[in-house]
N, C-alpha and C. Protein backbone atom coordinates (compact mmCIF):
# COMPACT_ATOMS: atom_id res chain seq x y z
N UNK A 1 1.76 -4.12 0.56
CA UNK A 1 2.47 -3.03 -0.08
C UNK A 1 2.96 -3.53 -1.43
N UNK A 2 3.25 -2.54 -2.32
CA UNK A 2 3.55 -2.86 -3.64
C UNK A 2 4.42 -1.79 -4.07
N UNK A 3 5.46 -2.02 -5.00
CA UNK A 3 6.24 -1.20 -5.73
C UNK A 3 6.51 -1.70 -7.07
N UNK A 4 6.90 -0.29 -7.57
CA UNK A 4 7.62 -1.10 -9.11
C UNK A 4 8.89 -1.53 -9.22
N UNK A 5 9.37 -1.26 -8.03
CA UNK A 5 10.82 -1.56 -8.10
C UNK A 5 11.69 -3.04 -8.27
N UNK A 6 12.39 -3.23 -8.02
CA UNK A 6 12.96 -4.68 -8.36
C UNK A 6 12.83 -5.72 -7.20
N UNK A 7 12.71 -6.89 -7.08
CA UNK A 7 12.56 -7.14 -6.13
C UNK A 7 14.06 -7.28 -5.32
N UNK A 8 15.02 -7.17 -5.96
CA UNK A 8 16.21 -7.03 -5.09
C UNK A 8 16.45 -5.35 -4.06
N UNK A 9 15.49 -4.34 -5.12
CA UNK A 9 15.63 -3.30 -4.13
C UNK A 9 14.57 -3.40 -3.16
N UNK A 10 13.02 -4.18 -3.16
CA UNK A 10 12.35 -4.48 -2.01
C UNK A 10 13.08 -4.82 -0.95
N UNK A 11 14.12 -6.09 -1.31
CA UNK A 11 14.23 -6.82 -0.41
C UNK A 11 14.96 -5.74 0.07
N UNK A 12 16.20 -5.17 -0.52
CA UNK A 12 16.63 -3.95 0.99
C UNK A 12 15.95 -2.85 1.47
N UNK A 13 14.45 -2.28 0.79
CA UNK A 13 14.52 -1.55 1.82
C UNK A 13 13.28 -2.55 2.77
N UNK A 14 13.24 -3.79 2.73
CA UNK A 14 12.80 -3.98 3.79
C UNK A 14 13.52 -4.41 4.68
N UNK A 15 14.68 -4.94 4.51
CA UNK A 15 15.48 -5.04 5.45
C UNK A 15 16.25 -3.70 6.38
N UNK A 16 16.32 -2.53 5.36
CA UNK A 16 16.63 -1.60 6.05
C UNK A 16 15.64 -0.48 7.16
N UNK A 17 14.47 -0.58 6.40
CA UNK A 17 12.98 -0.73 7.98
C UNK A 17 12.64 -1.61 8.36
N UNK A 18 13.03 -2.88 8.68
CA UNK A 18 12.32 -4.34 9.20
C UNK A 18 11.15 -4.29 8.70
N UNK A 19 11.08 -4.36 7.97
CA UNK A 19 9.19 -4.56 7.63
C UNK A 19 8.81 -6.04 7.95
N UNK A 20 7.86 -5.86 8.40
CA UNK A 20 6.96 -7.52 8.58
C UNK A 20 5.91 -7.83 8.11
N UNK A 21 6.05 -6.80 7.03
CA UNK A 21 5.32 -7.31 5.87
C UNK A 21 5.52 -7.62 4.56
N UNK A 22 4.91 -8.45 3.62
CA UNK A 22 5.52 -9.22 2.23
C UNK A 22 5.17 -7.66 1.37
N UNK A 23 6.23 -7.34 0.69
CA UNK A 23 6.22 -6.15 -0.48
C UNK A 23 6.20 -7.06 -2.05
N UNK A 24 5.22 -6.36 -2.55
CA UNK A 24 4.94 -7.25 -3.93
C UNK A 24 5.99 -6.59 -4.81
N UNK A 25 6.83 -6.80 -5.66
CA UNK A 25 7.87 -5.90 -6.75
C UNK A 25 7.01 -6.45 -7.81
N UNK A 26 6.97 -4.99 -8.31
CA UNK A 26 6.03 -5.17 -9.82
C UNK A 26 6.32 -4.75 -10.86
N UNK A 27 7.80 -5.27 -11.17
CA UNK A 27 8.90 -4.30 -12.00
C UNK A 27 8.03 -3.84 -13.33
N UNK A 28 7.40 -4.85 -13.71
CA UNK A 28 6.70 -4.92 -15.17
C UNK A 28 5.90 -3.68 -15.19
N UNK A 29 5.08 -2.97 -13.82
CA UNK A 29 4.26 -2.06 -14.13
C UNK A 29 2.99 -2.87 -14.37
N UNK A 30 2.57 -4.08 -14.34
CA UNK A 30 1.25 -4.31 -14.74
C UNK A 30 0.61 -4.82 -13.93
N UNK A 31 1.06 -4.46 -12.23
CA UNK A 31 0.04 -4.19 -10.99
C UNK A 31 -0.48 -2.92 -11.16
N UNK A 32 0.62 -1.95 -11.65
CA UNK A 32 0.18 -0.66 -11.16
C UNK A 32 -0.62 -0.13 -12.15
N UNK A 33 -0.81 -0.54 -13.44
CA UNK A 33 -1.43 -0.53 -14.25
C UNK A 33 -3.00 -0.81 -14.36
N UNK A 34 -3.26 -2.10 -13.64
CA UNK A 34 -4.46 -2.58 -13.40
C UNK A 34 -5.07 -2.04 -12.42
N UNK A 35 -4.30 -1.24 -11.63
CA UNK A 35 -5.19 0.10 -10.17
C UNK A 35 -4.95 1.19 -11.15
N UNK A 36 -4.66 1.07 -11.62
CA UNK A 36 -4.55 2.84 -12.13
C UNK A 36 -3.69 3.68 -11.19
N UNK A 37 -2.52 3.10 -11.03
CA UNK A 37 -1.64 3.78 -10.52
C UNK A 37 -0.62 4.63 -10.77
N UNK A 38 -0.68 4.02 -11.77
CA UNK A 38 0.95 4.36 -12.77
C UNK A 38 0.69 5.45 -13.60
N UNK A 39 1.66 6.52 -12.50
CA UNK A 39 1.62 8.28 -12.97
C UNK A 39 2.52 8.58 -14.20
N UNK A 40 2.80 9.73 -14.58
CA UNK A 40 3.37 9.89 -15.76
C UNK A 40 5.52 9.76 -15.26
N UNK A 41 6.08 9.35 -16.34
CA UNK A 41 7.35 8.97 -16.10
C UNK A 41 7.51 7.54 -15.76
N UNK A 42 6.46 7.04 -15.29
CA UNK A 42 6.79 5.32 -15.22
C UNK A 42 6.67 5.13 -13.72
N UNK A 43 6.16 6.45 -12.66
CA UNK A 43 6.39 5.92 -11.38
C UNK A 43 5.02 6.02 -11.05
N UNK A 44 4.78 4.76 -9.99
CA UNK A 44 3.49 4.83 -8.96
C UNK A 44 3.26 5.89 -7.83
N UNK A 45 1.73 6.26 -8.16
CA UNK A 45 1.06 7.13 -7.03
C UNK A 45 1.25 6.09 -6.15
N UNK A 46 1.40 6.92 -4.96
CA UNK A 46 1.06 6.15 -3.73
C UNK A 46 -0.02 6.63 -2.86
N UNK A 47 -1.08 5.54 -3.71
CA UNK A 47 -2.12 4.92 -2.92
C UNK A 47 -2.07 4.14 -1.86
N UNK A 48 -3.16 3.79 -1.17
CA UNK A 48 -3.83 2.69 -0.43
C UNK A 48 -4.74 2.90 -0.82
N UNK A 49 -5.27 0.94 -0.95
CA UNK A 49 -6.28 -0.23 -1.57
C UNK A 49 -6.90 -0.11 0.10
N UNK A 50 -8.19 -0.42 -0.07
CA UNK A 50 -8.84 -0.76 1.22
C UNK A 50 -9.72 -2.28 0.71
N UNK A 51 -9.54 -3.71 0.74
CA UNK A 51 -10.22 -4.40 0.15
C UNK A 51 -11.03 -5.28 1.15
N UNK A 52 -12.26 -5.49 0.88
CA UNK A 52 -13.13 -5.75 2.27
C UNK A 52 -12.74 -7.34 1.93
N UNK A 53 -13.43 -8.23 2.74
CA UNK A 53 -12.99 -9.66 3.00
C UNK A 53 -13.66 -10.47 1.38
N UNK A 54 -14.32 -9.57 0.92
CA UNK A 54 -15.10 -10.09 -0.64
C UNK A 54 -13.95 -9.99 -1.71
N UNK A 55 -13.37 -8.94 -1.57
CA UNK A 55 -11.74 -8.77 -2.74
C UNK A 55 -12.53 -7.40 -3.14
N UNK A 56 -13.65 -7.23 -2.35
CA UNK A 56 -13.96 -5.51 -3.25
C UNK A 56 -13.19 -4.17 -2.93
N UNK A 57 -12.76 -3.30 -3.47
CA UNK A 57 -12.43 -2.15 -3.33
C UNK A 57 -13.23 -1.57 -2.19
N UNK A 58 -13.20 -1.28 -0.98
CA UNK A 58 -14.18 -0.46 -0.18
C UNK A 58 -13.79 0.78 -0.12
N UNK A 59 -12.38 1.68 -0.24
CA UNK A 59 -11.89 2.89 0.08
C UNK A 59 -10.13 3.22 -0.64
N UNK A 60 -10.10 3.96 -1.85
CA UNK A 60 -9.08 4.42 -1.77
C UNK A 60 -8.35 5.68 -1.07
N UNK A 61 -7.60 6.07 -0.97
CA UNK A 61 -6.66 6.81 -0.05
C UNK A 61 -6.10 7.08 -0.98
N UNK A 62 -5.91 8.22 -1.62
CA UNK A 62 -5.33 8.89 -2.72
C UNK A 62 -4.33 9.87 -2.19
N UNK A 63 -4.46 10.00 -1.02
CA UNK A 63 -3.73 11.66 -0.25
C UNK A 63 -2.97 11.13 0.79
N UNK A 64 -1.88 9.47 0.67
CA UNK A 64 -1.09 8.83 1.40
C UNK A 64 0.29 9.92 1.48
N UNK A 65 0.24 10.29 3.01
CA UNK A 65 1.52 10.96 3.64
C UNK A 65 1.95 9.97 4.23
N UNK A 66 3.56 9.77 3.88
CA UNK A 66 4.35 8.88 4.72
C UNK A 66 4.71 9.02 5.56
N UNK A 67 4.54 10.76 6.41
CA UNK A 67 4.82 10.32 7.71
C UNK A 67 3.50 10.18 8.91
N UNK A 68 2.50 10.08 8.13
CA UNK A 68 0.65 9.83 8.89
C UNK A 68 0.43 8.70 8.29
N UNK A 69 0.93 7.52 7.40
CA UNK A 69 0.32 6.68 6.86
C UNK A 69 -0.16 5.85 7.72
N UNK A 70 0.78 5.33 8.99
CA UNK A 70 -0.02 4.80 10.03
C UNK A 70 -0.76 4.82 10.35
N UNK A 71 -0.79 6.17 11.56
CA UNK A 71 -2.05 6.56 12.07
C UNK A 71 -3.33 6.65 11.29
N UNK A 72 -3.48 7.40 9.64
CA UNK A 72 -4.17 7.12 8.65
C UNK A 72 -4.78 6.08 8.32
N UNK A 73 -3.88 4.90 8.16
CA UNK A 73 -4.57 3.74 7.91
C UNK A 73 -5.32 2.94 9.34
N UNK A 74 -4.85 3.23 10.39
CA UNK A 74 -5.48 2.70 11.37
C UNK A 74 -7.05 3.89 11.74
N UNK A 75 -7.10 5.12 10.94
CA UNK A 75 -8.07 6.07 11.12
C UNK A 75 -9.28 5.20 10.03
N UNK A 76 -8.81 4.84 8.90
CA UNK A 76 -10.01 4.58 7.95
C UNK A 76 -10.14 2.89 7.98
N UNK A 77 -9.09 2.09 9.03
CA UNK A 77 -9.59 0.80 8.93
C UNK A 77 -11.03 1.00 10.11
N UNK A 78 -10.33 1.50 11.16
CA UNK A 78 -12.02 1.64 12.17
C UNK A 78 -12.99 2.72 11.19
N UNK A 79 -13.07 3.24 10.22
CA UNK A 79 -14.03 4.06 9.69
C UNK A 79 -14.63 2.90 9.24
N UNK A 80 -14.11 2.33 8.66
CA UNK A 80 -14.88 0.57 7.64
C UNK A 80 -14.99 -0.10 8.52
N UNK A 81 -14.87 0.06 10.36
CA UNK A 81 -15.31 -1.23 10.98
C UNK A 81 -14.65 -2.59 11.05
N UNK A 82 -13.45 -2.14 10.84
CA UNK A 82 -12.34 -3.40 10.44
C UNK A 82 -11.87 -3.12 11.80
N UNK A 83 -11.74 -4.41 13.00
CA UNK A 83 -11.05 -4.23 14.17
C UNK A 83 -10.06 -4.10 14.11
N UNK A 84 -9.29 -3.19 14.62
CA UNK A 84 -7.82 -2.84 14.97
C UNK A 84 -7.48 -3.42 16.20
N UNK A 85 -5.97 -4.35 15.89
CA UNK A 85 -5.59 -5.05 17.05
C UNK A 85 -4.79 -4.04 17.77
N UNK A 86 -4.85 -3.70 19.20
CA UNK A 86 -3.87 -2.95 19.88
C UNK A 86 -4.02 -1.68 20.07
N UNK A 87 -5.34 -1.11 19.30
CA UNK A 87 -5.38 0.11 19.00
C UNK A 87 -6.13 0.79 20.44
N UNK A 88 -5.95 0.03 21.29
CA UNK A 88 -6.93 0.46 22.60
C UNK A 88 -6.27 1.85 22.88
């Protein structure tokens, strides 16, 4: 995951959803820049990157709902054949 935000506001809202995952802060804008993310006003679309084990782009997700992003992303990792742990 990635934001533009600071990394002092990453760090709370990952502490305030437990995330267990590393959030990149990209205050500068020049992650979101290099995806072509960065909408008008200075804020990021929220995408999902799908990157196969090569570093290639295999699938963006342009139409990320936060409350399906889960299920979503576990829908188009088995579309690419990427095993899902748990997903029995």
């Amino acid at each position: 995951m990635a934001s533009v935000d600071s990394v002092e506001d990453n760090t709370g809202f990952a502490r305030k959803n437990k995330a267990t995952f590393p959030i990149l802060a990209d205050p500068t804008k020049e992650t979101a820049r290099a995806y072509g993310v960065l909408g008008g006003h200075g804020f990021a679309n929220r995408w999902t990157f799908y990157i196969d084990p090569e570093g290639l782009i295999a699938r963006i997700d342009k139409s990320v709902n936060p409350m399906s992003a889960g299920d979503d992303l576990v829908a188009n990792l088995e579309e690419l054949g990427v095993p899902v742990a748990g997903a029995d």
